[in-house]
Each structure stands twice: as structure tokens, then as C-alpha cells.
C-alpha atoms as a PDB file:
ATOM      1  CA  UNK A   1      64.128  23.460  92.102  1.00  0.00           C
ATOM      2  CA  UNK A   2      62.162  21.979  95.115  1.00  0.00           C
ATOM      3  CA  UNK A   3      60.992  24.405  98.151  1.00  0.00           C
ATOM      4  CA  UNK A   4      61.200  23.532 101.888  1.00  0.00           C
ATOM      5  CA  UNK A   5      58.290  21.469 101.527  1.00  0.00           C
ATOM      6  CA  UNK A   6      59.607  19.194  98.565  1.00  0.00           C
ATOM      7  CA  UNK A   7      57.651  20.994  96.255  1.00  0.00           C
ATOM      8  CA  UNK A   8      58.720  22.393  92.700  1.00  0.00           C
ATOM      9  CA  UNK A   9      57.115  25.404  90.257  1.00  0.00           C
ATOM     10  CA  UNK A  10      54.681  22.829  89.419  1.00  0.00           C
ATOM     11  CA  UNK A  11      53.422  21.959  92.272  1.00  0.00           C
ATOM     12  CA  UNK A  12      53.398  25.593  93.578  1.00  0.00           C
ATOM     13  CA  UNK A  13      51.093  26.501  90.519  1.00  0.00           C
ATOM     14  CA  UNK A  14      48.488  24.022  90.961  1.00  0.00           C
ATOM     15  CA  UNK A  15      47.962  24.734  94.423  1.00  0.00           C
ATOM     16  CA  UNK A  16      47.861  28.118  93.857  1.00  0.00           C
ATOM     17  CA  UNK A  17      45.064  27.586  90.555  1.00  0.00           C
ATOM     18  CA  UNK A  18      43.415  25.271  93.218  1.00  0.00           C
ATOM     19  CA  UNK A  19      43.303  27.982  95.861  1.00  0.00           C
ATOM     20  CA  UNK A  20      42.064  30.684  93.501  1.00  0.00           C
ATOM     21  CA  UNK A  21      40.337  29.410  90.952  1.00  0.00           C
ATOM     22  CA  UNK A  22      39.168  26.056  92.289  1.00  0.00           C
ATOM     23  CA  UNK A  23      40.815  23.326  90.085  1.00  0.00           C
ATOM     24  CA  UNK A  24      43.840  23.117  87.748  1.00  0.00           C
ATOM     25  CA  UNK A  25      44.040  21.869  84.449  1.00  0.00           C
ATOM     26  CA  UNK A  26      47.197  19.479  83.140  1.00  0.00           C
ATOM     27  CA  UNK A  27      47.568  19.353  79.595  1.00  0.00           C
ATOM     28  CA  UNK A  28      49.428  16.310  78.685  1.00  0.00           C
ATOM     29  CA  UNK A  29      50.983  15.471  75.495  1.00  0.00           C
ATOM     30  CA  UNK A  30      50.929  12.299  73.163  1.00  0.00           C
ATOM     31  CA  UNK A  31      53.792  10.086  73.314  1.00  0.00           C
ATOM     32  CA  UNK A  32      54.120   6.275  72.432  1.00  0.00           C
ATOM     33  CA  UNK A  33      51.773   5.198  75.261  1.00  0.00           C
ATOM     34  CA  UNK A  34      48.688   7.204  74.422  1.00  0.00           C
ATOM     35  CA  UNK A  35      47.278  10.180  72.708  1.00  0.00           C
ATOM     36  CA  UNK A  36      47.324  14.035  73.958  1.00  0.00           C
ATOM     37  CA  UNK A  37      44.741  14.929  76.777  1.00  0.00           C
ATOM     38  CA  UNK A  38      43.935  17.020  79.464  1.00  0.00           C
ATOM     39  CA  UNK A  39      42.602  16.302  83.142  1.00  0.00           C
ATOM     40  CA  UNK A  40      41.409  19.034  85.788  1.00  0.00           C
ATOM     41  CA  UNK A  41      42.939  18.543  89.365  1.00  0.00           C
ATOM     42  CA  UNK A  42      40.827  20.263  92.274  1.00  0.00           C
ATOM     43  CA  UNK A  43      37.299  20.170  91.005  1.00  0.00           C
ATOM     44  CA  UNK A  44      36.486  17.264  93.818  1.00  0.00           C
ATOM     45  CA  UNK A  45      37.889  19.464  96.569  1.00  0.00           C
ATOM     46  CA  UNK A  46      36.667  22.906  95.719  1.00  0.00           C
ATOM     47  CA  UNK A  47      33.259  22.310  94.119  1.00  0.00           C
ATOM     48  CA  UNK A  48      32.469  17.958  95.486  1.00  0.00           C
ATOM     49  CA  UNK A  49      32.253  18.168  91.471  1.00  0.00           C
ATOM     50  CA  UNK A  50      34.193  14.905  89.741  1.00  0.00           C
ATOM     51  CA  UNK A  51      37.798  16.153  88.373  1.00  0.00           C
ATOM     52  CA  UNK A  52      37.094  15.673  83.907  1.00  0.00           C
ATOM     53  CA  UNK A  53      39.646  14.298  81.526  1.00  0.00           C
ATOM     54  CA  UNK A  54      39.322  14.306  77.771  1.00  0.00           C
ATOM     55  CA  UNK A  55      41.301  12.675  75.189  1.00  0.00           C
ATOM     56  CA  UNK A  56      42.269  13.587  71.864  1.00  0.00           C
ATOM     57  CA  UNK A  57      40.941  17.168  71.206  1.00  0.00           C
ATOM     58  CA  UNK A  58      43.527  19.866  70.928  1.00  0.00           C
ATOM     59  CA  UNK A  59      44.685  20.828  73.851  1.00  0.00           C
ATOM     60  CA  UNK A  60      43.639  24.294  74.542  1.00  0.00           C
ATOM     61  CA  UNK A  61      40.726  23.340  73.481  1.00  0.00           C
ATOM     62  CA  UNK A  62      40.442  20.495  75.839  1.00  0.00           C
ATOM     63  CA  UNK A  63      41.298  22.936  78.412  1.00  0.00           C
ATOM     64  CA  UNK A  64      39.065  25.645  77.556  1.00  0.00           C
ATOM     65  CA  UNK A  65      35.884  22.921  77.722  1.00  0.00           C
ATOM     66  CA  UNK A  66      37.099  21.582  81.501  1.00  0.00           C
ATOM     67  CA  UNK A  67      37.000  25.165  82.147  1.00  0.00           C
ATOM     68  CA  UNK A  68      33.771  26.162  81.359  1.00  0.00           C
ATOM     69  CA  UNK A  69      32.116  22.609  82.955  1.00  0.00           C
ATOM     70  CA  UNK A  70      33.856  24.149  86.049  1.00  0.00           C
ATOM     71  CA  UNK A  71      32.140  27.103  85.671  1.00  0.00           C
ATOM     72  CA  UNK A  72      29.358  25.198  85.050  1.00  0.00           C
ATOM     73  CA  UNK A  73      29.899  23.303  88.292  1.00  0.00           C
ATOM     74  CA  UNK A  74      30.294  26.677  90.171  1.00  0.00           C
ATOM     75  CA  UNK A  75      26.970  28.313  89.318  1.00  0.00           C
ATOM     76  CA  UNK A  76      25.463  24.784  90.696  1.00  0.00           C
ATOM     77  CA  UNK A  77      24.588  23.541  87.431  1.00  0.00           C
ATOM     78  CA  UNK A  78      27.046  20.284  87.148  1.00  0.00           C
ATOM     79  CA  UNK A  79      27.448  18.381  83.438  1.00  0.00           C
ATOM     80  CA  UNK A  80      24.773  15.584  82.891  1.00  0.00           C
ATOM     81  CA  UNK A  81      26.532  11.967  83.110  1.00  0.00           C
ATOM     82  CA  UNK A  82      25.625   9.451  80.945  1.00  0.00           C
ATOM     83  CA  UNK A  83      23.522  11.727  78.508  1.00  0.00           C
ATOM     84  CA  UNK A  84      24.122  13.728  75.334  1.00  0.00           C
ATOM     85  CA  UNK A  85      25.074  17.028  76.367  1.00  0.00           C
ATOM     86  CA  UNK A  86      25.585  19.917  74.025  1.00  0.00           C
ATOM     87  CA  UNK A  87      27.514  23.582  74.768  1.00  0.00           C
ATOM     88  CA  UNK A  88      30.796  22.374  75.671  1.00  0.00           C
ATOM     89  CA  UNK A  89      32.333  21.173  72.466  1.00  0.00           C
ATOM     90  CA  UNK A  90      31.127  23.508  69.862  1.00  0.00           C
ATOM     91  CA  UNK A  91      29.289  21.876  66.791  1.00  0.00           C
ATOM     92  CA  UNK A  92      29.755  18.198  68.711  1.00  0.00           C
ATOM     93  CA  UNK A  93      27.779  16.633  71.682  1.00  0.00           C
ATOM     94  CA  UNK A  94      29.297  15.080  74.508  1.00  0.00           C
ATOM     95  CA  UNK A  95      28.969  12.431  77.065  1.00  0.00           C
ATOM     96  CA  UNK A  96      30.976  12.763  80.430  1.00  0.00           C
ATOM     97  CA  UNK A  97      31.092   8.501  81.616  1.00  0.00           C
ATOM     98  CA  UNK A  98      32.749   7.796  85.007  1.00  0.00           C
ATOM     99  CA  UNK A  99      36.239   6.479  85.017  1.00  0.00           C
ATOM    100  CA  UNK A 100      37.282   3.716  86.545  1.00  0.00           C
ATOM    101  CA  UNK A 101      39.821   3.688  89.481  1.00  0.00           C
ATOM    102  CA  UNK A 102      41.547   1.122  87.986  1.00  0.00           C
ATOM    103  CA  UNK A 103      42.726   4.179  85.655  1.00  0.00           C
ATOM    104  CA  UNK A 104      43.571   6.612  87.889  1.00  0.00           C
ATOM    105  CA  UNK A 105      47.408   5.349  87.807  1.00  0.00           C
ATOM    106  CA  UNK A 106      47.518   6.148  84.483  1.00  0.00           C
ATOM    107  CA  UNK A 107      45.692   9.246  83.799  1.00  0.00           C
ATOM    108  CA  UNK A 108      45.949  11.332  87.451  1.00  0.00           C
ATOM    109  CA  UNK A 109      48.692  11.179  88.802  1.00  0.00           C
ATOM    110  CA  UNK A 110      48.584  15.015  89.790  1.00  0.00           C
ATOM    111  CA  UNK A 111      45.340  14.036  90.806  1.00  0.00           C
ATOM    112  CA  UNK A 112      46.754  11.508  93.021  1.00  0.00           C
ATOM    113  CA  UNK A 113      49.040  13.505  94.412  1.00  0.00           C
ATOM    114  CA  UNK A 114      46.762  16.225  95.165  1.00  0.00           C
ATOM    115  CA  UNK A 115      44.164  14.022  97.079  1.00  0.00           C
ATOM    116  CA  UNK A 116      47.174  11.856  98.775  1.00  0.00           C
ATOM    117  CA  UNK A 117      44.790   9.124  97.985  1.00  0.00           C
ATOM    118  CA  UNK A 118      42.776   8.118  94.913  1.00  0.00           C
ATOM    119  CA  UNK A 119      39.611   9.268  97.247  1.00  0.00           C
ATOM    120  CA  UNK A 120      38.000  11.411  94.253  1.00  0.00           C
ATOM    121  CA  UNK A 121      35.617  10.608  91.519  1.00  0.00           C
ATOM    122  CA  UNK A 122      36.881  11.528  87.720  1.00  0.00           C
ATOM    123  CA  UNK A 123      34.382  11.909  84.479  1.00  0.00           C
ATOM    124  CA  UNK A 124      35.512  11.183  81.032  1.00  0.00           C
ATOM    125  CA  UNK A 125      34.574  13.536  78.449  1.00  0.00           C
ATOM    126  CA  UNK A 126      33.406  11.422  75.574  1.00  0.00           C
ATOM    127  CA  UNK A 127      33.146  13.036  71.836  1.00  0.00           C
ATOM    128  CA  UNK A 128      32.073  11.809  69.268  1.00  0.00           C
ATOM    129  CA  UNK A 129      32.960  11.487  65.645  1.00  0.00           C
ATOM    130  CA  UNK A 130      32.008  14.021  62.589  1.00  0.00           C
ATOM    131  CA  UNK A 131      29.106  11.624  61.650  1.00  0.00           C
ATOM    132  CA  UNK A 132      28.049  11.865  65.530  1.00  0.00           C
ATOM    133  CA  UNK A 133      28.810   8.600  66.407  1.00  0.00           C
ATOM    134  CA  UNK A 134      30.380   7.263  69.623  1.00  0.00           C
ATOM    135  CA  UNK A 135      33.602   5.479  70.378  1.00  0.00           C
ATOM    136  CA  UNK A 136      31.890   2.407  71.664  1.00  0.00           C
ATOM    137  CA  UNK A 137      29.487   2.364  68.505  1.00  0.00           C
ATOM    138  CA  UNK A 138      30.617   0.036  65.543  1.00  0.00           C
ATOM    139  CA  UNK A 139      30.858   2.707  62.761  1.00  0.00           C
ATOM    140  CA  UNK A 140      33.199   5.073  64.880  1.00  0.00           C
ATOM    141  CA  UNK A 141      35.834   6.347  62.753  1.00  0.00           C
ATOM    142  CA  UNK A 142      38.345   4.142  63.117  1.00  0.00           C
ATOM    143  CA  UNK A 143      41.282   6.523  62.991  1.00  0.00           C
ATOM    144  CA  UNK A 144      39.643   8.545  65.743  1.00  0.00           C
ATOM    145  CA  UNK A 145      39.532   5.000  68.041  1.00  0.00           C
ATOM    146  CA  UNK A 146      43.092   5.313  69.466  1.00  0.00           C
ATOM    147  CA  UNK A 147      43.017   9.376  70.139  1.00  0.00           C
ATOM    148  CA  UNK A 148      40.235   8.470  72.754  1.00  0.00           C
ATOM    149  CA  UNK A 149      40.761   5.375  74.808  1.00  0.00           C
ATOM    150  CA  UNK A 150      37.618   4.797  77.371  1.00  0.00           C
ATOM    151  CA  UNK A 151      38.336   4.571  80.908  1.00  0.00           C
ATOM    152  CA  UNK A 152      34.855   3.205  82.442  1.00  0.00           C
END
């Protein structure tokens, strides 16, 4: 049921995370367009920190690592981009790439209609596979290549 405002339960509970915890984190699942992931939405505002998507992991998971690179964020210590960067993703490295605006349709739309605007910068969380190498590297598992599509 919508408020006054137009706004639903939804809505009501990311603005509220926002407002007390600095982002919110959407955990979305896999249907026939793509595989499961999970985006923050409020990073940009609260911290000037890049909201993070990941594909592919399980979701609480996935949520649990956007969590702590807030945290991270919050104690002024911000995630590496474009490097190997271990702690988040236990037993794995990780890479956080920009993404594309082009993507933002697709992947944020909370995000979108947080910001009114697709004025925000987004980082993909990048794993890679058990023999540590990376979706854009020839040997990648190949089964792993669909549960982690690369938005840069």
C-alpha cells in the first residue's frame, strides 16, 4: 500500500537503511534475464563512495561483502579499483571495475530512483573462479561465465 507521498514498505525501508545506516542493500533474484545479485543503494549519498553490485554469489553473502566495503568506506578506507583486493570474499580475491551507465537501466533501478537521476558512480565486484582466474581471462570456468555478466 502506497503512503501520501506515493511511496510503499519498500521504499519506506530503504530510506530509512539510507538514513541510519548509510546505504541499502537489494538482493535480487535470478530469473530468465540474468543471474541472482545484489546492489547497495545510498553509498554515493552518504559516504561520495560508488554504490557496489555483485553477481552470482549467494545472496547473503553478496550482501554481507557490500556491507563490510561500506564499513570499509566509513572508516575512510574505500575498496581499491582495478586491483586484486583480498578480505571481502573469504578464500577468493576480488576486483571492484566501474560500471558503465549504459547499465544502470538494468541493474539500479532503486538506484535510479533514489538519485532521481543516474548522477552516481557504481563498482562491480568482480570474483573470480576456484582456479583464481577472472571472467575476462580465457580459462574462466565456463559455467561460472553467465552467473557474472561484466558491466564496464
Amino acid at each position: 500500500m502506497r503512503d501520501d507521498h506515493g511511496m510503499d514498505s519498500h521504499d519506506r525501508k530503504l530510506l530509512d537503511d539510507v538514513e541510519q545506516h548509510g546505504w541499502h542493500v537489494l538482493k535480487i533474484l535470478a530469473d530468465e534475464n540474468g543471474p541472482q545479485f545484489c546492489y547497495s543503494v545510498g553509498m554515493y549519498h552518504s559516504l561520495r563512495h560508488p554504490e557496489i553490485i555483485t553477481f552470482g554469489l549467494d545472496l547473503m553473502v553478496g550482501h554481507r561483502l557490500i556491507n563490510e566495503a561500506g564499513r570499509l568506506a566509513r572508516e575512510g578506507k574505500p575498496v581499491p579499483v582495478g586491483r586484486q583486493y583480498d578480505g571481502l570474499l573469504e578464500g577468493f580475491p576480488v576486483i571492484f571495475k566501474p560500471v558503465a551507465k549504459e547499465h544502470y537501466r538494468n541493474y539500479f533501478g532503486y538506484a535510479l530512483w533514489f538519485y532521481r537521476s543516474d548522477e552516481f558512480d557504481a563498482l562491480q565486484c568482480i570474483w573470480p573462479d576456484r582456479d583464481n582466474r577472472w571472467p575476462w581471462e580465457e580459462k574462466f570456468n565456463p559455467h561460472w561465465k553467465p552467473q557474472q555478466p561484466l558491466l564496464q
